[in-house]
C-alpha atoms as a PDB file:
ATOM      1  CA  UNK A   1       0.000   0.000   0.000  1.00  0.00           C
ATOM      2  CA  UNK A   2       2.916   2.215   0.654  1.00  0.00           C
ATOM      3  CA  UNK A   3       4.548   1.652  -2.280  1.00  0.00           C
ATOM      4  CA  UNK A   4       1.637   2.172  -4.613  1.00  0.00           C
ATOM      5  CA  UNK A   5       1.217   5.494  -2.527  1.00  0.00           C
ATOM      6  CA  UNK A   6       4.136   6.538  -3.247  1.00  0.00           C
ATOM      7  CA  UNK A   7       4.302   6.172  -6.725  1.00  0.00           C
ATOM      8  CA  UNK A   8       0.971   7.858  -7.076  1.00  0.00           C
ATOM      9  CA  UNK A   9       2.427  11.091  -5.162  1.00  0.00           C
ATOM     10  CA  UNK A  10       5.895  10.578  -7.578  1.00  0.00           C
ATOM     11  CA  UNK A  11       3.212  10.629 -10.479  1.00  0.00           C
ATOM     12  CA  UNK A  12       1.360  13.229  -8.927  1.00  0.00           C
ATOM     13  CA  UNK A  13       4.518  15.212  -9.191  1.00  0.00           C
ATOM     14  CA  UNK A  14       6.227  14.670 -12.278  1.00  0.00           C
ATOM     15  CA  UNK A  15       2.774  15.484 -14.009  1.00  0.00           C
ATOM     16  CA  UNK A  16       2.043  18.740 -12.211  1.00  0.00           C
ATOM     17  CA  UNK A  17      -1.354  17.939 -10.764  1.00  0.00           C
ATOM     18  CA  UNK A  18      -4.007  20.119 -13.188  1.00  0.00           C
ATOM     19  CA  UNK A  19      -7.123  18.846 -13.883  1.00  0.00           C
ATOM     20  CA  UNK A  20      -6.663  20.166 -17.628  1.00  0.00           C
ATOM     21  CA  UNK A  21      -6.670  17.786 -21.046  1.00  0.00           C
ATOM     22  CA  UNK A  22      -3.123  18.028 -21.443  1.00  0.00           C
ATOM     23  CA  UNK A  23      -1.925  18.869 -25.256  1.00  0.00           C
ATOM     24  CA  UNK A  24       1.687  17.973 -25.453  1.00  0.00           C
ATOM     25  CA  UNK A  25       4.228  15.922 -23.221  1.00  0.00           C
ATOM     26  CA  UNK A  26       5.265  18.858 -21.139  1.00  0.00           C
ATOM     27  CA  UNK A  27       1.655  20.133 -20.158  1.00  0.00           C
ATOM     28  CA  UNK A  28       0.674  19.365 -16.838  1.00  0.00           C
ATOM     29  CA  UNK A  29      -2.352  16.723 -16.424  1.00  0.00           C
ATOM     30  CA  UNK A  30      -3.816  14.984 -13.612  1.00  0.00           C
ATOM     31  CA  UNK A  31      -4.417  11.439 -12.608  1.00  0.00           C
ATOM     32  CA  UNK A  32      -6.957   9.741 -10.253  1.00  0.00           C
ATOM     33  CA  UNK A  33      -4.673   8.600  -7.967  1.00  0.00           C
ATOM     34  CA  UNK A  34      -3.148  12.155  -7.497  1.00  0.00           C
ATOM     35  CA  UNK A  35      -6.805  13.641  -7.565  1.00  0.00           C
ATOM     36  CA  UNK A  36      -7.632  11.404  -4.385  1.00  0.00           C
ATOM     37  CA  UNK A  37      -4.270  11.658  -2.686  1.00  0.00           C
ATOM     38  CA  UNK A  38      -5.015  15.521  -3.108  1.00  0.00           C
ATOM     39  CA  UNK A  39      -8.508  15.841  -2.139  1.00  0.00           C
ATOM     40  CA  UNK A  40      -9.467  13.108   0.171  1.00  0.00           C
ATOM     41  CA  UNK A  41      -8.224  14.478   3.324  1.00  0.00           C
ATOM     42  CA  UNK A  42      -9.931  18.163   2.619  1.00  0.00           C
ATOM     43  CA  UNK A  43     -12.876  16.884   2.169  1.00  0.00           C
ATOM     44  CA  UNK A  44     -16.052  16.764   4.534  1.00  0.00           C
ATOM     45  CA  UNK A  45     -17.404  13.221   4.950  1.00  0.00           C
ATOM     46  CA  UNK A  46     -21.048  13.433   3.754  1.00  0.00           C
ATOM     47  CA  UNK A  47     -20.890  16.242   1.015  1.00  0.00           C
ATOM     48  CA  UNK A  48     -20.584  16.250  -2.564  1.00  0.00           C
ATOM     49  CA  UNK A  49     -17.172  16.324  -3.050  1.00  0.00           C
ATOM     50  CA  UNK A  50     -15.936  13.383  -0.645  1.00  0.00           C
ATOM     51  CA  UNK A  51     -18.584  11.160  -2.636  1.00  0.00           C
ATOM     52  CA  UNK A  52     -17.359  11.926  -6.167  1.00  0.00           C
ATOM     53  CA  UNK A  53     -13.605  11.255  -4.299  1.00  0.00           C
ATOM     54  CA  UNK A  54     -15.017   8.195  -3.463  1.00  0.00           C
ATOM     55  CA  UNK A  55     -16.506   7.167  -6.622  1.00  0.00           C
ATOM     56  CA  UNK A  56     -13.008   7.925  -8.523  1.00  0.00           C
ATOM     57  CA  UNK A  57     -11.689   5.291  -6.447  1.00  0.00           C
ATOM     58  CA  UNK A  58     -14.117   2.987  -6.775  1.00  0.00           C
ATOM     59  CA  UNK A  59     -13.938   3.623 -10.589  1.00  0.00           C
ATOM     60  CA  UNK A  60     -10.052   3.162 -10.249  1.00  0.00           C
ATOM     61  CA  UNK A  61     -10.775   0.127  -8.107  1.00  0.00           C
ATOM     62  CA  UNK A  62     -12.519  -1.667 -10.776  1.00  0.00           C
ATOM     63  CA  UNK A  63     -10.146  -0.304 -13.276  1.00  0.00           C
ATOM     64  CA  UNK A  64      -7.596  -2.380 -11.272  1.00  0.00           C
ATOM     65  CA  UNK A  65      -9.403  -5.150 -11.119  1.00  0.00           C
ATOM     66  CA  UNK A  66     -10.218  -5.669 -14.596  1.00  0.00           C
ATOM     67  CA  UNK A  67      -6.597  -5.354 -15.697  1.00  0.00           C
ATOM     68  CA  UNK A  68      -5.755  -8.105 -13.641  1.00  0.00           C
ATOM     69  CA  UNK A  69      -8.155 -10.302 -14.372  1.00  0.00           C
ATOM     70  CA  UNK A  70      -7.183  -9.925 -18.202  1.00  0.00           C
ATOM     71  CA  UNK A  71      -3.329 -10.377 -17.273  1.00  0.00           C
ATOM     72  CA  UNK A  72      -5.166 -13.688 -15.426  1.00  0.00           C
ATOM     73  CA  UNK A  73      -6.583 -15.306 -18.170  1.00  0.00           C
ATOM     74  CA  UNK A  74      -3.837 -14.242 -20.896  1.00  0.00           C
ATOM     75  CA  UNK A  75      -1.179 -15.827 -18.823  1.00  0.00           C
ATOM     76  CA  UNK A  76      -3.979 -18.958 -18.169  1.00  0.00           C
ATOM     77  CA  UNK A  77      -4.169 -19.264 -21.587  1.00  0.00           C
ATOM     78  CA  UNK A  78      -0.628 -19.135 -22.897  1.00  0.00           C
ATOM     79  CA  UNK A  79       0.233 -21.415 -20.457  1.00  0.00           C
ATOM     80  CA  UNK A  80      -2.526 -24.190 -22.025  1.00  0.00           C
ATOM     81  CA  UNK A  81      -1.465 -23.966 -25.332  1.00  0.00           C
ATOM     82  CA  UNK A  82       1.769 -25.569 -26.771  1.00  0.00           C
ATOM     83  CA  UNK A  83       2.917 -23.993 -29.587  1.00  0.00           C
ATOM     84  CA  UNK A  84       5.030 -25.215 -31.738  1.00  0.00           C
ATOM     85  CA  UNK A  85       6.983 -21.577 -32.194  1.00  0.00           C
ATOM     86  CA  UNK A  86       7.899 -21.198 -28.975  1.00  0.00           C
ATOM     87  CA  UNK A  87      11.574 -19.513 -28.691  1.00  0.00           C
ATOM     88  CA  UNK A  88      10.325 -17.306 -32.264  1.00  0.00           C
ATOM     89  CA  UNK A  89       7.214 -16.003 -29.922  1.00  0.00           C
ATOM     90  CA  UNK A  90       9.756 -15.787 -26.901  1.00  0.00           C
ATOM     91  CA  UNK A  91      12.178 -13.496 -28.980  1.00  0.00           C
ATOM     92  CA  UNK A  92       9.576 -11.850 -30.329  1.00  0.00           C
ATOM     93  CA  UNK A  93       8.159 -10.663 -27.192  1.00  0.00           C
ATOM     94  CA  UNK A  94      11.179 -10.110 -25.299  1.00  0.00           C
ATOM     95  CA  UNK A  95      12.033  -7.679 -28.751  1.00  0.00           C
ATOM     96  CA  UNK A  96       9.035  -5.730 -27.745  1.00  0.00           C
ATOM     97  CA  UNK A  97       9.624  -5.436 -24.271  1.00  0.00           C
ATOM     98  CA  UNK A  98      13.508  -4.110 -25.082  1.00  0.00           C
ATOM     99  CA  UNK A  99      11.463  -1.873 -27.657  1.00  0.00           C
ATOM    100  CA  UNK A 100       9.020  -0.317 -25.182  1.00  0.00           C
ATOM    101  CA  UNK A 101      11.660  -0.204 -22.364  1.00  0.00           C
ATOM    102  CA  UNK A 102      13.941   1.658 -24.351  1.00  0.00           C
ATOM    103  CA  UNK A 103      11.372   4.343 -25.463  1.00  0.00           C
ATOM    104  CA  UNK A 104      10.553   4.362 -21.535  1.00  0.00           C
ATOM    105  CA  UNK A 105      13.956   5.012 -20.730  1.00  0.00           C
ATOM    106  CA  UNK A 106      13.915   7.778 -23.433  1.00  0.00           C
ATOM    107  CA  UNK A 107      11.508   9.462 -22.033  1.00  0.00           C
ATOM    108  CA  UNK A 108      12.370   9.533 -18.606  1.00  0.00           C
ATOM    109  CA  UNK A 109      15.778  10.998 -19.533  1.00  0.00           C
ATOM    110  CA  UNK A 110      14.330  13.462 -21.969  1.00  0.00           C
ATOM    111  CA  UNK A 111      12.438  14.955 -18.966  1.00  0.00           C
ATOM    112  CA  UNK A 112      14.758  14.454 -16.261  1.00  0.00           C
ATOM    113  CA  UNK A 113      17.075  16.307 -18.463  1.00  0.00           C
ATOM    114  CA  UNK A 114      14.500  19.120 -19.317  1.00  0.00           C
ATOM    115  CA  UNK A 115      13.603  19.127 -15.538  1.00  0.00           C
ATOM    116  CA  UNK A 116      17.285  19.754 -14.619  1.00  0.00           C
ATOM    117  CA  UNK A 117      18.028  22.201 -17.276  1.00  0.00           C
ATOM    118  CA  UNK A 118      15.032  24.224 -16.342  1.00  0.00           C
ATOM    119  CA  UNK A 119      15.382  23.944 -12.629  1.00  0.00           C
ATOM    120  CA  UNK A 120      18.753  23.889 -12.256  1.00  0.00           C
ATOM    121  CA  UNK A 121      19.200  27.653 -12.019  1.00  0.00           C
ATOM    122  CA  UNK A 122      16.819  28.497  -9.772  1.00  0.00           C
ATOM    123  CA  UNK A 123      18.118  26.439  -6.674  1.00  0.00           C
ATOM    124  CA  UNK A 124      20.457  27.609  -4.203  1.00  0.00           C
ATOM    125  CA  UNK A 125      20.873  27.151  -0.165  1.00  0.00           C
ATOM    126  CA  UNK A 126      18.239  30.016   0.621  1.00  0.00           C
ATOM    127  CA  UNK A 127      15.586  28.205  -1.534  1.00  0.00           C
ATOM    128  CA  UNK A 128      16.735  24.248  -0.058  1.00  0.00           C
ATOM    129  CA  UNK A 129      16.635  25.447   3.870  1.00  0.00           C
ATOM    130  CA  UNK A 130      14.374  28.386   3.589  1.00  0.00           C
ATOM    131  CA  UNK A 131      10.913  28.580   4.504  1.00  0.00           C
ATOM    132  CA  UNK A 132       7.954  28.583   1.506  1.00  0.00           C
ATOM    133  CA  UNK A 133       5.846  31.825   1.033  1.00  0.00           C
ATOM    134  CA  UNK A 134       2.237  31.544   0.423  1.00  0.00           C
ATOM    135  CA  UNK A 135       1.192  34.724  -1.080  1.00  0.00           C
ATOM    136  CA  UNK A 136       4.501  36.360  -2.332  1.00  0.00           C
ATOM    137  CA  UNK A 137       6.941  35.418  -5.058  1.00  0.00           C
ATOM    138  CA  UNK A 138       9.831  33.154  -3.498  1.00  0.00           C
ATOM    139  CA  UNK A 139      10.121  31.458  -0.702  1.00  0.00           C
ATOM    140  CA  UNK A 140      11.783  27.740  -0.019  1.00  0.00           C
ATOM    141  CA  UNK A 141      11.159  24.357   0.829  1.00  0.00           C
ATOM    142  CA  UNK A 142      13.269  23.708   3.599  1.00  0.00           C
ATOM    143  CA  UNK A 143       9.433  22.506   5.901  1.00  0.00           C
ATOM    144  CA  UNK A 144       8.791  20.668   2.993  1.00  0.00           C
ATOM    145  CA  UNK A 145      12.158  18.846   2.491  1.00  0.00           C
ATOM    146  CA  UNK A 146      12.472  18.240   6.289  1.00  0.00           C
ATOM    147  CA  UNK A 147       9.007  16.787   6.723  1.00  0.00           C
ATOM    148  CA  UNK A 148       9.748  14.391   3.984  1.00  0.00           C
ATOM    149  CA  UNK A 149      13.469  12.940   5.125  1.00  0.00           C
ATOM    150  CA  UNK A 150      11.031  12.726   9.014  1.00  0.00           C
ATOM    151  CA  UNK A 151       8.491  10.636   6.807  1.00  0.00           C
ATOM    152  CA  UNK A 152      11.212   8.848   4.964  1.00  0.00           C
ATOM    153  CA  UNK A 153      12.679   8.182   8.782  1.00  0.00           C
ATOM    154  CA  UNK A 154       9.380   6.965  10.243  1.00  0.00           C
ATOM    155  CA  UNK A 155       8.479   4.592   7.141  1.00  0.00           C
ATOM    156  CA  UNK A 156      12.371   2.974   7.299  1.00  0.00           C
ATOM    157  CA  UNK A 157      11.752   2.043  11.199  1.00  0.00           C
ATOM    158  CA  UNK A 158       8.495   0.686  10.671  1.00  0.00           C
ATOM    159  CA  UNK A 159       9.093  -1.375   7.381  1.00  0.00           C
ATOM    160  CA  UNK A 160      12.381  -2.315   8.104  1.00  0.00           C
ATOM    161  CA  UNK A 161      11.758  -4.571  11.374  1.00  0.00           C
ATOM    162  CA  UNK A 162       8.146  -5.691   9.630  1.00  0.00           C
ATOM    163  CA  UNK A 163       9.878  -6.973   6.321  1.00  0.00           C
ATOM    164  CA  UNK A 164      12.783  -8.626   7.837  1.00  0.00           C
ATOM    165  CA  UNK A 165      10.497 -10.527  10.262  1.00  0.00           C
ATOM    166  CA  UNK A 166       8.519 -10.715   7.408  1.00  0.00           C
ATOM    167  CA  UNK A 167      11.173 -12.563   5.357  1.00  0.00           C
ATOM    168  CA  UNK A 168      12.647 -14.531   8.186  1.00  0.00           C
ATOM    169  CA  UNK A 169       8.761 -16.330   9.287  1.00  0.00           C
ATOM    170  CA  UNK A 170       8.484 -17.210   5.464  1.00  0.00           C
ATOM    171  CA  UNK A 171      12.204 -18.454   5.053  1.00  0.00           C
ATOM    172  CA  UNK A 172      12.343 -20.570   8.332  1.00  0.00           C
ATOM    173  CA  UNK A 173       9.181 -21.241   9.661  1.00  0.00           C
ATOM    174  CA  UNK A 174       6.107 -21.276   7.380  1.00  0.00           C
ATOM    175  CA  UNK A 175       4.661 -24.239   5.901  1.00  0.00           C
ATOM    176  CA  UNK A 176       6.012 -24.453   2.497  1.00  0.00           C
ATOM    177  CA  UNK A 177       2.110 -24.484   0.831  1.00  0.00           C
ATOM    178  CA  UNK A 178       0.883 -21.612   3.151  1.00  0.00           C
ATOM    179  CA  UNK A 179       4.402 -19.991   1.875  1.00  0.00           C
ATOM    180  CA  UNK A 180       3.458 -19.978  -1.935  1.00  0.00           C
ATOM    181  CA  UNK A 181      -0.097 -18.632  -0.810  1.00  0.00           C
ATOM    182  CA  UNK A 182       1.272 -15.528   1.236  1.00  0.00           C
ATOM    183  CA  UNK A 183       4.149 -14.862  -1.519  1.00  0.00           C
ATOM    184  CA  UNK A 184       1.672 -13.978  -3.997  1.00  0.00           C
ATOM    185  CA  UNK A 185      -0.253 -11.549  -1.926  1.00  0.00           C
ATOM    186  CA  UNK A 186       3.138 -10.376  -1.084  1.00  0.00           C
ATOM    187  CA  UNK A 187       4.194  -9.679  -4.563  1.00  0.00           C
END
């Protein structure tokens, strides 16, 4: 749960959080997952607003679950035929996967890169440990950054001492049919 939070507020803030139609790469745009993050907590329960929150996540909800049932029965499938091309259809696909990684890749340096070139400039050790400014030009993020290293601090002591146990119960002591069970909730 964590994890997929995370990556929703890493979404959130590569793709600048505006509920616009965005017309090019560098426009921002918003996602569910960064429109719930966002609005959930400054919303009254009851009203108008946290119901619509919570239909986008039921919407995104059954979004999820209806990609992985398809993944399911693709992969149920493939794995009842035998085809007689297997290694060409293995190439093949591991071809596209190199393909659509790469372009990935691409992109991800192509805006890091325009991220860093823009931004670059602009930060210096008033802007790092100062403090933001609501209603004036300027300001820094020095709250900001110090909240999230204390977030980053509290996650690693909790998650830490829960995964190792975590890993050491499923290494030594679980049942080895319970253990293939809890694995793939794990994963």
């Amino acid at each position: 749960m964590a994890r997929a939070f995370g990556e929703a507020l890493a979404i959130q803030m590569v793709v600048g959080n505006s509920a616009v139609v965005p017309t090019s790469l560098t426009t921002p745009a918003a996602t569910l997952t960064s429109v719930l993050t966002m609005g959930i907590g400054n919303t009254v329960m009851g009203t108008v607003d946290n119901n619509v929150l919570w239909s986008l996540a039921l919407v995104l909800l059954l979004m999820s679950l209806a990609f992985n049932s398809v993944i399911k029965l693709i992969t149920k499938e493939r794995g009842k035929k035998k085809t007689m091309h297997a290694k060409k259809l293995d190439k093949l696909a591991t071809a596209v996967l190199y393909t659509i990684a790469g372009i990935i890749v691409t992109i991800l340096a192509s805006l890091i890169l325009y991220i860093l070139v823009r931004g670059l400039p602009h930060v210096s050790w008033s802007f790092l440990t100062g403090k933001s400014s609501s209603y004036q030009a300027g300001g820094g993020i020095g709250i900001q950054l110090y909240n999230s290293f204390f977030l980053l601090v509290i996650t690693l002591f909790i998650s830490v001492p829960l995964s190792m146990g975590a890993g050491i119960y499923l290494a030594e002591y679980a049942k080895k049919r319970s253990c293939y069970q809890l694995r793939s909730y794990l994963y």
